[in-house]
PDB file of N, CA and C in Angstrom:
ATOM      1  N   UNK A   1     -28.901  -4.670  65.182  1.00  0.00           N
ATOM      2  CA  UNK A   1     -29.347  -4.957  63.841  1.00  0.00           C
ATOM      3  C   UNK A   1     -28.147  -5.469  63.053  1.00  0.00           C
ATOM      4  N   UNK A   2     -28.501  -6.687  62.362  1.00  0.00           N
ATOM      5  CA  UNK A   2     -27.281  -7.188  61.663  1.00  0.00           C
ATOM      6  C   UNK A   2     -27.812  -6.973  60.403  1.00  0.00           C
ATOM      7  N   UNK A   3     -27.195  -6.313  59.319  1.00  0.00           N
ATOM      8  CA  UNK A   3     -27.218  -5.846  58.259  1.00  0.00           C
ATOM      9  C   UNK A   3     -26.513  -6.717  56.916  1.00  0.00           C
ATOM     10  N   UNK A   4     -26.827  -7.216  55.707  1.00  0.00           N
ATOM     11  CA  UNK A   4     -26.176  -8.353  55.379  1.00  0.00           C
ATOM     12  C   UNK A   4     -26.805  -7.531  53.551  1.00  0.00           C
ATOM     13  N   UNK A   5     -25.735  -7.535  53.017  1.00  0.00           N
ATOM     14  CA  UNK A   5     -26.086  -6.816  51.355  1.00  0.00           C
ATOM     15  C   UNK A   5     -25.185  -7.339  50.555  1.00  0.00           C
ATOM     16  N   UNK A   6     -25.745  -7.435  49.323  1.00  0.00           N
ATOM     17  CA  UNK A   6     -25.223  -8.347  48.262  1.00  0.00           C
ATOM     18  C   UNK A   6     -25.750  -7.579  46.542  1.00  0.00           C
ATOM     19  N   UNK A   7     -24.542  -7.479  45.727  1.00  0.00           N
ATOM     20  CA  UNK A   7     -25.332  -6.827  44.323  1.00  0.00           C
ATOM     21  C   UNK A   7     -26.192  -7.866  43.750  1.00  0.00           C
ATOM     22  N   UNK A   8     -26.976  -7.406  42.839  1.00  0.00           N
ATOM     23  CA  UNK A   8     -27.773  -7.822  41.737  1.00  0.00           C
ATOM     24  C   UNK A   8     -27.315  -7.775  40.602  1.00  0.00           C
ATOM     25  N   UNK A   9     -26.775  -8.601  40.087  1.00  0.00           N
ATOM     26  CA  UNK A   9     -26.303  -8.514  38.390  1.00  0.00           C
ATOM     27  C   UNK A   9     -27.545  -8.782  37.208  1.00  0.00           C
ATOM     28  N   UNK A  10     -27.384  -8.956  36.256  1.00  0.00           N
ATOM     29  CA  UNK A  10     -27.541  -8.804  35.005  1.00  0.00           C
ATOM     30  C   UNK A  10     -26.913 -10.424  34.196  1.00  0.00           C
ATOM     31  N   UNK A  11     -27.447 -11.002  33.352  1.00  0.00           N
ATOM     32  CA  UNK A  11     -26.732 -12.019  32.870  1.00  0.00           C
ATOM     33  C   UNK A  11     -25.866 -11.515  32.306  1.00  0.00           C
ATOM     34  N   UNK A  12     -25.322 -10.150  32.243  1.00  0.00           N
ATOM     35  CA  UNK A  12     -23.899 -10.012  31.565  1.00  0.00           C
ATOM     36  C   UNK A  12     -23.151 -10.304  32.648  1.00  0.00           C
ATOM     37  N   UNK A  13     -23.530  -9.921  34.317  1.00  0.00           N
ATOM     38  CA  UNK A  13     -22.799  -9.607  35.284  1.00  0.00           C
ATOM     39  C   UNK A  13     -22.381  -8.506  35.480  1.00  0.00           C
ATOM     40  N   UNK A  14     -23.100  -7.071  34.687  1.00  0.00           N
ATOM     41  CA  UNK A  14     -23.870  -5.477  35.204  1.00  0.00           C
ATOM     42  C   UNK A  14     -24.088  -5.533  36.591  1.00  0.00           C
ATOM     43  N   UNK A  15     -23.983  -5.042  37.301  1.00  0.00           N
ATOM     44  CA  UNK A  15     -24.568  -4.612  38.779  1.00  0.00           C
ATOM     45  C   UNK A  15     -26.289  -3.763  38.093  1.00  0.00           C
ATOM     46  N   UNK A  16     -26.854  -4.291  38.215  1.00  0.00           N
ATOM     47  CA  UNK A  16     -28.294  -3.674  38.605  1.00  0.00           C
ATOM     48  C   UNK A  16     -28.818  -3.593  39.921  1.00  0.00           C
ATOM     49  N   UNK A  17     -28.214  -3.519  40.728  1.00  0.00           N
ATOM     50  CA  UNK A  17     -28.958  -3.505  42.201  1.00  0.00           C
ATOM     51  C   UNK A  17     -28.262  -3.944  43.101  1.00  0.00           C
ATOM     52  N   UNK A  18     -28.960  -3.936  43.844  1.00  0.00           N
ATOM     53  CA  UNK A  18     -28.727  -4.355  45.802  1.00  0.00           C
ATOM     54  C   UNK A  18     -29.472  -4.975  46.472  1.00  0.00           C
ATOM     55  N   UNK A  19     -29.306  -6.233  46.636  1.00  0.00           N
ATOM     56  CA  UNK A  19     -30.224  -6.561  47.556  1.00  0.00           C
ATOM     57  C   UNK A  19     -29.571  -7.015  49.422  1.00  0.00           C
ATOM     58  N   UNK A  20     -30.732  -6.358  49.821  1.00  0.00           N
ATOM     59  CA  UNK A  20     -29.896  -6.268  51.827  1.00  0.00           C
ATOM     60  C   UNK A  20     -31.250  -7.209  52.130  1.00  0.00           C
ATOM     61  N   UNK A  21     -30.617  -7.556  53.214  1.00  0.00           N
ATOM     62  CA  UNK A  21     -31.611  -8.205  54.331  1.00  0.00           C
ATOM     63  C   UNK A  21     -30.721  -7.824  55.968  1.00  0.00           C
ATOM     64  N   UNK A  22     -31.847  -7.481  56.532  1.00  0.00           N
ATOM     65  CA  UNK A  22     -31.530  -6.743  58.328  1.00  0.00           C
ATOM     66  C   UNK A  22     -32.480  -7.565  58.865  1.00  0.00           C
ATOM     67  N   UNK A  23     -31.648  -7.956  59.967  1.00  0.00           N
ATOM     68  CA  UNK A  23     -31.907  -8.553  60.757  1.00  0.00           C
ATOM     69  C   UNK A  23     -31.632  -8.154  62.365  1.00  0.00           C
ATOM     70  N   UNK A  24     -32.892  -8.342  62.997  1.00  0.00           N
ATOM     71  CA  UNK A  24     -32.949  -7.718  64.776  1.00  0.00           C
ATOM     72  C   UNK A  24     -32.035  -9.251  65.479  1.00  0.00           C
ATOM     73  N   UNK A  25     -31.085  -8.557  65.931  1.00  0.00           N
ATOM     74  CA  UNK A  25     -30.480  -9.854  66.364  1.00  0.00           C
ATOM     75  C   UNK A  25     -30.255  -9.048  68.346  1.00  0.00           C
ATOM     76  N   UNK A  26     -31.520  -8.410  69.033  1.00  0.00           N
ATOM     77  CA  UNK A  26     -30.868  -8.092  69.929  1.00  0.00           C
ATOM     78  C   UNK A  26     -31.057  -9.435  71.070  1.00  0.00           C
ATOM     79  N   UNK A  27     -32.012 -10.126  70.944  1.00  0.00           N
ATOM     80  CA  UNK A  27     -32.230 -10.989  71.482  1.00  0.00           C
ATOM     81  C   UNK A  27     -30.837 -12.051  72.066  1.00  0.00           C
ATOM     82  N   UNK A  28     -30.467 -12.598  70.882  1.00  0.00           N
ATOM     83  CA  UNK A  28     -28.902 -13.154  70.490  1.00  0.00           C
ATOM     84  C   UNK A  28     -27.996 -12.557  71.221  1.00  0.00           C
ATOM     85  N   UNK A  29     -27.710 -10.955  71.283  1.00  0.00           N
ATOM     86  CA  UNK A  29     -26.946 -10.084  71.529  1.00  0.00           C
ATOM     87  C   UNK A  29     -26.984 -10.587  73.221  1.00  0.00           C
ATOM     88  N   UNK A  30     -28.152 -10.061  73.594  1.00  0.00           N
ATOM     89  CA  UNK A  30     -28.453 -10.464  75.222  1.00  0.00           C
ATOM     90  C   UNK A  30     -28.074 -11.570  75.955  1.00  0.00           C
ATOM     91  N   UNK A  31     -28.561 -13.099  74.795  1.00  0.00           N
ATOM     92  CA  UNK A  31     -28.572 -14.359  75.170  1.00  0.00           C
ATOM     93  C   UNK A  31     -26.750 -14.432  75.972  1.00  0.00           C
ATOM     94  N   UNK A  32     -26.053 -13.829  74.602  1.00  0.00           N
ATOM     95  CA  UNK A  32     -24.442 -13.951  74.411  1.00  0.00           C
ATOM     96  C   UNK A  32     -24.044 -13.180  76.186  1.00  0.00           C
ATOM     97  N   UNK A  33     -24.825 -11.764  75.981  1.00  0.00           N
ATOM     98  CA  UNK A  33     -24.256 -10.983  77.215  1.00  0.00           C
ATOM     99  C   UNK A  33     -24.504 -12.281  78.541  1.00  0.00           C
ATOM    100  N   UNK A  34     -25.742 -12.485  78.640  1.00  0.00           N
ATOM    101  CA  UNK A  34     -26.388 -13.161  79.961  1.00  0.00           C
ATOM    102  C   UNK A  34     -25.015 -14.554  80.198  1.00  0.00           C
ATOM    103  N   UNK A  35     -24.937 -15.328  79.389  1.00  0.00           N
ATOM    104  CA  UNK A  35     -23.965 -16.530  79.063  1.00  0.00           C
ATOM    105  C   UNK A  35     -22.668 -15.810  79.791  1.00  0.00           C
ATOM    106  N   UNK A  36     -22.367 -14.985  79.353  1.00  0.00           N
ATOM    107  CA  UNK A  36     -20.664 -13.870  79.296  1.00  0.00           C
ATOM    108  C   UNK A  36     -20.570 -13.863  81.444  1.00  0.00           C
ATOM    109  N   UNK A  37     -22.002 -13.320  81.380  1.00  0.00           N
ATOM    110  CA  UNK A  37     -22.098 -12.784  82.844  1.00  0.00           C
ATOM    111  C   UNK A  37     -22.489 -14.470  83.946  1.00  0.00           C
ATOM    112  N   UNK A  38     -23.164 -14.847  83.213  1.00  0.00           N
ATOM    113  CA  UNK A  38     -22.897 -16.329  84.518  1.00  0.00           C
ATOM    114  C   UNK A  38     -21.478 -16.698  84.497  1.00  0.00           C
ATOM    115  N   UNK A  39     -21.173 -16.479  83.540  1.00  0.00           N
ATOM    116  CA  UNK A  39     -19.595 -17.646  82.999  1.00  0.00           C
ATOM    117  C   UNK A  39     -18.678 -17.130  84.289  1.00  0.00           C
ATOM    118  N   UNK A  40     -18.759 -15.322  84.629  1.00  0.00           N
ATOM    119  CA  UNK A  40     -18.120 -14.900  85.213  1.00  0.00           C
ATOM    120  C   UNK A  40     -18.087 -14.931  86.779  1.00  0.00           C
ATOM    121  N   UNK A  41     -19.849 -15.390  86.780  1.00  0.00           N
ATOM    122  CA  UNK A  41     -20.086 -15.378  88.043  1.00  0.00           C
ATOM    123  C   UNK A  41     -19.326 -16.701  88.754  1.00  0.00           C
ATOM    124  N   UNK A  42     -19.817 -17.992  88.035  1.00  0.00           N
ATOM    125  CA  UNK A  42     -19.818 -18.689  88.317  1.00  0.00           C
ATOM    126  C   UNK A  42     -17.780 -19.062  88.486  1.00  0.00           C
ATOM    127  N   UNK A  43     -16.489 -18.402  87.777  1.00  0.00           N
ATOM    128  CA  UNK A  43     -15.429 -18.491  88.227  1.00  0.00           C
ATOM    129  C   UNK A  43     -15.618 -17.530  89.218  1.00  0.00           C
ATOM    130  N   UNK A  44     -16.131 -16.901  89.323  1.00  0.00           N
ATOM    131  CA  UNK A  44     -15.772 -16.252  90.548  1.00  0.00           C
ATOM    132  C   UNK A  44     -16.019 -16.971  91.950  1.00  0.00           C
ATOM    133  N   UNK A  45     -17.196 -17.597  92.125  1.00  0.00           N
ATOM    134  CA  UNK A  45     -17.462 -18.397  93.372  1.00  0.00           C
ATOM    135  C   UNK A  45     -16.439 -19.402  93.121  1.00  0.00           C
ATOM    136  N   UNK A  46     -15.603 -20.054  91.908  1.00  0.00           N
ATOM    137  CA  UNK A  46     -14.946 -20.990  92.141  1.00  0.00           C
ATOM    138  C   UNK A  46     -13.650 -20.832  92.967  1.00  0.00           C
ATOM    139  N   UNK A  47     -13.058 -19.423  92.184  1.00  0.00           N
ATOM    140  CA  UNK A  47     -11.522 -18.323  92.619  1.00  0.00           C
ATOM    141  C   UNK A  47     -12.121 -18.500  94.112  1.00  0.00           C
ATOM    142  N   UNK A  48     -13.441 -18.060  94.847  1.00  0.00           N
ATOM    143  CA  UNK A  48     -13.499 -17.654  96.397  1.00  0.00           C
ATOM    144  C   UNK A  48     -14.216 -18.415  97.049  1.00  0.00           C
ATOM    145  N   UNK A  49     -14.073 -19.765  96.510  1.00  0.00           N
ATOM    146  CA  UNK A  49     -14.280 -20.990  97.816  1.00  0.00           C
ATOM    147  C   UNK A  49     -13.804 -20.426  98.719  1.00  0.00           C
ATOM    148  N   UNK A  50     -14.253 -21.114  99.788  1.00  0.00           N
ATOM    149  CA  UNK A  50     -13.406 -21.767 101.188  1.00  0.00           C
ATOM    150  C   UNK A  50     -12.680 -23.360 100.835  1.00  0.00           C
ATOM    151  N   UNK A  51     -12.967 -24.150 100.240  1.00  0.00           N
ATOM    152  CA  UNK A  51     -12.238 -24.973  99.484  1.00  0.00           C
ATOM    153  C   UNK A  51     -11.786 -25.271  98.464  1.00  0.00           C
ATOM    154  N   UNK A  52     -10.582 -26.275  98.223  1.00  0.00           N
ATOM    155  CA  UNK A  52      -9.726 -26.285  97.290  1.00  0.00           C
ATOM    156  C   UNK A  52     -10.943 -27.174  96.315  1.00  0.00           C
ATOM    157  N   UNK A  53     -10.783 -26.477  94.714  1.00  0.00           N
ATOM    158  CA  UNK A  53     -11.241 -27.011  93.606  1.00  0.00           C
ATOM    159  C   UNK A  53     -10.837 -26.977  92.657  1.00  0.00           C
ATOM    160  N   UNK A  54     -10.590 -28.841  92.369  1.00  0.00           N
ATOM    161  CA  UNK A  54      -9.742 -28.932  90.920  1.00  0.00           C
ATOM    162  C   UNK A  54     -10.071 -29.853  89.942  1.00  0.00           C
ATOM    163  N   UNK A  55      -9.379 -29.467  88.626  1.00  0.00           N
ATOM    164  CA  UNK A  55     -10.214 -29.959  87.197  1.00  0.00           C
ATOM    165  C   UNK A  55      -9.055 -30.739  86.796  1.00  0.00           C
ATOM    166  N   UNK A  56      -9.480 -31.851  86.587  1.00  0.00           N
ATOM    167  CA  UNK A  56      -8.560 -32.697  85.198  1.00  0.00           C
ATOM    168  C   UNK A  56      -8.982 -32.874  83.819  1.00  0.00           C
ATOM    169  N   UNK A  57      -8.010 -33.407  83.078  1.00  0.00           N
ATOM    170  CA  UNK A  57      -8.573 -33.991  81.626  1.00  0.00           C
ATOM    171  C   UNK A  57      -8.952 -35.072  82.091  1.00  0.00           C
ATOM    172  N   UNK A  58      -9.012 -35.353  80.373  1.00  0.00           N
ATOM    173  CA  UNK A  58      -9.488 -37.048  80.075  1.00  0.00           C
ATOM    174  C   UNK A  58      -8.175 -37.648  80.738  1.00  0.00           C
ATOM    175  N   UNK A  59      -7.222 -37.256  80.367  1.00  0.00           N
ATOM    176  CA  UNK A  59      -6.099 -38.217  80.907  1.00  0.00           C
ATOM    177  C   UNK A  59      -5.545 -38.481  82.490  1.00  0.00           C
ATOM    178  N   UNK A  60      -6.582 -37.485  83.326  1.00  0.00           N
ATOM    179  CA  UNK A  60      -6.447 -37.448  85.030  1.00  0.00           C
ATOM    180  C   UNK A  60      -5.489 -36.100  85.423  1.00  0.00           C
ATOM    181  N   UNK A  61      -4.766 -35.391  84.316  1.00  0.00           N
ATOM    182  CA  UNK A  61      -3.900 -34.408  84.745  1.00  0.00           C
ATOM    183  C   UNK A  61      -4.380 -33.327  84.882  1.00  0.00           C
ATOM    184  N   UNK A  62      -4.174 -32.940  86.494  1.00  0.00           N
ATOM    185  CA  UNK A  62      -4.645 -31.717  87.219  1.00  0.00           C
ATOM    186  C   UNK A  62      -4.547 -30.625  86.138  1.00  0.00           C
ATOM    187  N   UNK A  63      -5.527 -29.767  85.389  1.00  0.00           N
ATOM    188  CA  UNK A  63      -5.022 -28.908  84.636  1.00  0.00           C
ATOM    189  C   UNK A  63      -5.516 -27.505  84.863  1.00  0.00           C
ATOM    190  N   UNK A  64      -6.827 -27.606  85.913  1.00  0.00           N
ATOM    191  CA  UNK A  64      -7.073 -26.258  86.811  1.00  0.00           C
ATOM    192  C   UNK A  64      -7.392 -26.111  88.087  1.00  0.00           C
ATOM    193  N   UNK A  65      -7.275 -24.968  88.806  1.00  0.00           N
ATOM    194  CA  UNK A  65      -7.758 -25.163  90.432  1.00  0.00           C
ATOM    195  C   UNK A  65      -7.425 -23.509  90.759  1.00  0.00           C
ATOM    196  N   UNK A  66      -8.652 -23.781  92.133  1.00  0.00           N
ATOM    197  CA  UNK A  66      -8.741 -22.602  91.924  1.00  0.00           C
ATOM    198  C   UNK A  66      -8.020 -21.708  93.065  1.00  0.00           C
ATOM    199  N   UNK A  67      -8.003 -20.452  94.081  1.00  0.00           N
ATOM    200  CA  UNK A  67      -7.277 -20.109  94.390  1.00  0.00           C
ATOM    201  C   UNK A  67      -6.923 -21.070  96.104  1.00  0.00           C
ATOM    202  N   UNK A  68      -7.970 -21.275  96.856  1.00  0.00           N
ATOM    203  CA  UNK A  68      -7.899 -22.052  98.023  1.00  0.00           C
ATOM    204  C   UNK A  68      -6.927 -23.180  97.295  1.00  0.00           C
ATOM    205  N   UNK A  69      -6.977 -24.301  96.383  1.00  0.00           N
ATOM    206  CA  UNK A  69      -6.365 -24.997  95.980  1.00  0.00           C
ATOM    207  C   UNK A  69      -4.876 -24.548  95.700  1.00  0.00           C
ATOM    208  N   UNK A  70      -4.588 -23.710  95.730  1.00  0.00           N
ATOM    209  CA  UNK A  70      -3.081 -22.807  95.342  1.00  0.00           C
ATOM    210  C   UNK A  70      -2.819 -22.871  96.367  1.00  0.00           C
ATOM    211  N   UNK A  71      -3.414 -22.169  97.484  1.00  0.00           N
ATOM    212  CA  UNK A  71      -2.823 -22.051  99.338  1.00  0.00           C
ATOM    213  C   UNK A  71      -2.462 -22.889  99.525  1.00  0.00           C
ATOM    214  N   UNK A  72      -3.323 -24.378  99.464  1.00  0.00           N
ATOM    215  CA  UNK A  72      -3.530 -25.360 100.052  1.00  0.00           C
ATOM    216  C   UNK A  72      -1.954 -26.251  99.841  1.00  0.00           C
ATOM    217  N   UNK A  73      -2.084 -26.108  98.453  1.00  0.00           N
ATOM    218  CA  UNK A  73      -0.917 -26.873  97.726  1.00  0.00           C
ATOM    219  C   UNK A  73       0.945 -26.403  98.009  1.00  0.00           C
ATOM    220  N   UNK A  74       0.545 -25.056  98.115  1.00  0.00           N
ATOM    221  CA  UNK A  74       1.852 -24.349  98.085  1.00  0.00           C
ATOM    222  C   UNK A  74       3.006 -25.054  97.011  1.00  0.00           C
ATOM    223  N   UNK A  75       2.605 -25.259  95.793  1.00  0.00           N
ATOM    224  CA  UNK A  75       3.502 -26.066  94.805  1.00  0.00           C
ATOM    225  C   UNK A  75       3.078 -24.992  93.549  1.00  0.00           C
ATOM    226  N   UNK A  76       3.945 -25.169  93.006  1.00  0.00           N
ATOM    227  CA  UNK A  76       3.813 -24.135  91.699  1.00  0.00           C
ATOM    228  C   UNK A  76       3.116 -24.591  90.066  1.00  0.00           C
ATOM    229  N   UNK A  77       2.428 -24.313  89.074  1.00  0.00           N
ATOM    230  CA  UNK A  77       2.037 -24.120  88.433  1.00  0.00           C
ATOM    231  C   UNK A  77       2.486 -25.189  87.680  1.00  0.00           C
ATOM    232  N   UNK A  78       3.899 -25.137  87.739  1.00  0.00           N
ATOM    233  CA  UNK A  78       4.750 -26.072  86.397  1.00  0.00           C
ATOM    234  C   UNK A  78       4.660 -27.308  86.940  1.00  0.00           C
ATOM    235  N   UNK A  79       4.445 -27.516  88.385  1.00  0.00           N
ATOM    236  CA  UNK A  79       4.535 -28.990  88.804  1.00  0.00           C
ATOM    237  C   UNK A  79       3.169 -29.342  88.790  1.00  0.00           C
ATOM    238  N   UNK A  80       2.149 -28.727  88.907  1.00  0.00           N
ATOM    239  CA  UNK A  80       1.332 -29.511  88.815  1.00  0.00           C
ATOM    240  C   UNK A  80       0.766 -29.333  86.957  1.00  0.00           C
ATOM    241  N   UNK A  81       1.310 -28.713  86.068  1.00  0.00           N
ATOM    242  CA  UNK A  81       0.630 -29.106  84.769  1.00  0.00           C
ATOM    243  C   UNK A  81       1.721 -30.841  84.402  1.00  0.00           C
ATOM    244  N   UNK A  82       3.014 -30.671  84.711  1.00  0.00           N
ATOM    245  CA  UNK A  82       3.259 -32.042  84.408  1.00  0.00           C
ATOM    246  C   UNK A  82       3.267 -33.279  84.873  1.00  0.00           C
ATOM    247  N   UNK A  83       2.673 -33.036  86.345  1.00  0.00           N
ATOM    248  CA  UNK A  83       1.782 -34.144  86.940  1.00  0.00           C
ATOM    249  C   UNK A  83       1.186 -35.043  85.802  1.00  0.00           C
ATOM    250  N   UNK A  84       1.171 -36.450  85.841  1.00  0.00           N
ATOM    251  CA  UNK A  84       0.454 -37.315  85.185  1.00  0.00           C
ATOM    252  C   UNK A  84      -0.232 -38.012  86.133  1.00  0.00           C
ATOM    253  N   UNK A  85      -1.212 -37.830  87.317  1.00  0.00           N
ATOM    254  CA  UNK A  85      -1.494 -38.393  87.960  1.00  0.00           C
ATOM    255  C   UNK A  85      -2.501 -37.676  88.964  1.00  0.00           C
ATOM    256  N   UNK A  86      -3.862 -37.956  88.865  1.00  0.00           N
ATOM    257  CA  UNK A  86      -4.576 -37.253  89.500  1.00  0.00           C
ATOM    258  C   UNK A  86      -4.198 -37.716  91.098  1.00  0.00           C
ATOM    259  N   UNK A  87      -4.075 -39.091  91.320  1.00  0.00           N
ATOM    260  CA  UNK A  87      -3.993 -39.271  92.734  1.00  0.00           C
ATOM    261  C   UNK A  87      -3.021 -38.967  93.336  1.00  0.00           C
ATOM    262  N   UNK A  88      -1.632 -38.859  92.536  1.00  0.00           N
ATOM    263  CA  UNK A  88      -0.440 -38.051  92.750  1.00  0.00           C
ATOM    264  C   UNK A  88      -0.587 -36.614  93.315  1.00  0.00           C
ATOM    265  N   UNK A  89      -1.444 -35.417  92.638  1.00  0.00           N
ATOM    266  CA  UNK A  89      -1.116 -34.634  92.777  1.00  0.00           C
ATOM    267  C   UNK A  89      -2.461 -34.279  94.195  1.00  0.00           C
ATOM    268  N   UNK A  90      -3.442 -35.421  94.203  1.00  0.00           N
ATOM    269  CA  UNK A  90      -4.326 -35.034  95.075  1.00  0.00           C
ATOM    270  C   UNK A  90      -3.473 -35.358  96.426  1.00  0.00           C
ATOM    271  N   UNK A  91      -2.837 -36.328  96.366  1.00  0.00           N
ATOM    272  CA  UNK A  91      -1.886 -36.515  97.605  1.00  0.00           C
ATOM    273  C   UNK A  91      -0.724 -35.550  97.895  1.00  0.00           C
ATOM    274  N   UNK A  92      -0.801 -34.966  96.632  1.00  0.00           N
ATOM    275  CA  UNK A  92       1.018 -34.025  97.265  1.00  0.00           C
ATOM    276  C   UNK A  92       0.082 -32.522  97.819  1.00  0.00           C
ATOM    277  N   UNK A  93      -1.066 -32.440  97.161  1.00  0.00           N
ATOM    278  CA  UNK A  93      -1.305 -31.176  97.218  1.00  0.00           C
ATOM    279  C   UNK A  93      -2.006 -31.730  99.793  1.00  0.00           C
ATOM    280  N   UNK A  94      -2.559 -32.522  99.554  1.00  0.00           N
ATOM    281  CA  UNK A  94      -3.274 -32.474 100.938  1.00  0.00           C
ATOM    282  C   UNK A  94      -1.690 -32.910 101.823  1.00  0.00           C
ATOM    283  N   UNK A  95      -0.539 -33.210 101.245  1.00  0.00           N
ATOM    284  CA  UNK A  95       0.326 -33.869 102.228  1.00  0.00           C
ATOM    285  C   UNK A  95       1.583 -32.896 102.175  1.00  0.00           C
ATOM    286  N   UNK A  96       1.388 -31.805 101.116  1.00  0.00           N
ATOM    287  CA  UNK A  96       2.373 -30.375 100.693  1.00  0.00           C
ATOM    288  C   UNK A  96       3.700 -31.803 100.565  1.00  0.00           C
ATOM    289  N   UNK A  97       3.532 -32.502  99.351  1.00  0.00           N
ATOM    290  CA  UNK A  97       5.299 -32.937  99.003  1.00  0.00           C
ATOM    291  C   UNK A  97       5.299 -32.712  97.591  1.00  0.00           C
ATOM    292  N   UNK A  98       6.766 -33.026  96.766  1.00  0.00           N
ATOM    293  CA  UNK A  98       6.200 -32.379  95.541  1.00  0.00           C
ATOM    294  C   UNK A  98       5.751 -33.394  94.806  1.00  0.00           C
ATOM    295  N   UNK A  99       5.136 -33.604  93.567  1.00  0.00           N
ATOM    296  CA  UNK A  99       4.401 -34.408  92.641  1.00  0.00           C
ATOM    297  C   UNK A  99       5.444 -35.613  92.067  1.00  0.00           C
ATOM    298  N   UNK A 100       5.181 -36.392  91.947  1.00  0.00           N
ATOM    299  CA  UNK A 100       5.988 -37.860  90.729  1.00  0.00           C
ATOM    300  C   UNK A 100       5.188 -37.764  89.917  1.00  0.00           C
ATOM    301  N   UNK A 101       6.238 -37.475  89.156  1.00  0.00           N
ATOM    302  CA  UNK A 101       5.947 -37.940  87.911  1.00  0.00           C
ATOM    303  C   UNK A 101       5.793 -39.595  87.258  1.00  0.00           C
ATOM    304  N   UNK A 102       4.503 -39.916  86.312  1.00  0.00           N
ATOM    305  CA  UNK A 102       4.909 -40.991  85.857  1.00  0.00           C
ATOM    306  C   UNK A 102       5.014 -40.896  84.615  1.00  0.00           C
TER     307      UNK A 102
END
């Protein structure tokens, strides 16, 4: 229940009152939980592929992946966020060399 209260004045600006309005928000509440719980499911099958899976930006730079992609790569964290180059880092990660930068 979301609960929402506000005074009632007076044209002097007296408080004469209260007015509340409640609202059943369990529905919402659920929608939020259900959302919370795929969100989790769904990194989780990503963390426990059997294969490597990875995310870029708009600009092509590797900016997530998940744990098979870590094995795979054996390169560390810092080299691949300053990677500028998706095909760069898709090649260093399947050929284990380290990333160029461009």
């Amino acid at each position: 229940m979301l609960l929402n209260a506000t005074t009632r004045r007076d044209v002097s600006g007296n408080v004469v009152g209260v007015i509340g309005v409640g609202q059943d928000i369990t529905e919402r509440k659920q929608a939020e939980q259900e959302k919370t719980r795929v969100a989790q499911e769904l990194q989780t099958f990503i963390d426990t592929a059997n294969a490597p899976i990875f995310g870029i930006d708009a600009k092509g730079r590797v900016n997530e992946w998940n744990n098979k992609a870590a094995e795979a790569s054996a390169l560390c964290f810092a080299l691949f966020i300053q990677n500028k180059c998706f095909a760069c880092t898709f090649l260093c990660v399947f050929a284990h060399i380290n990333p160029i930068s461009s």
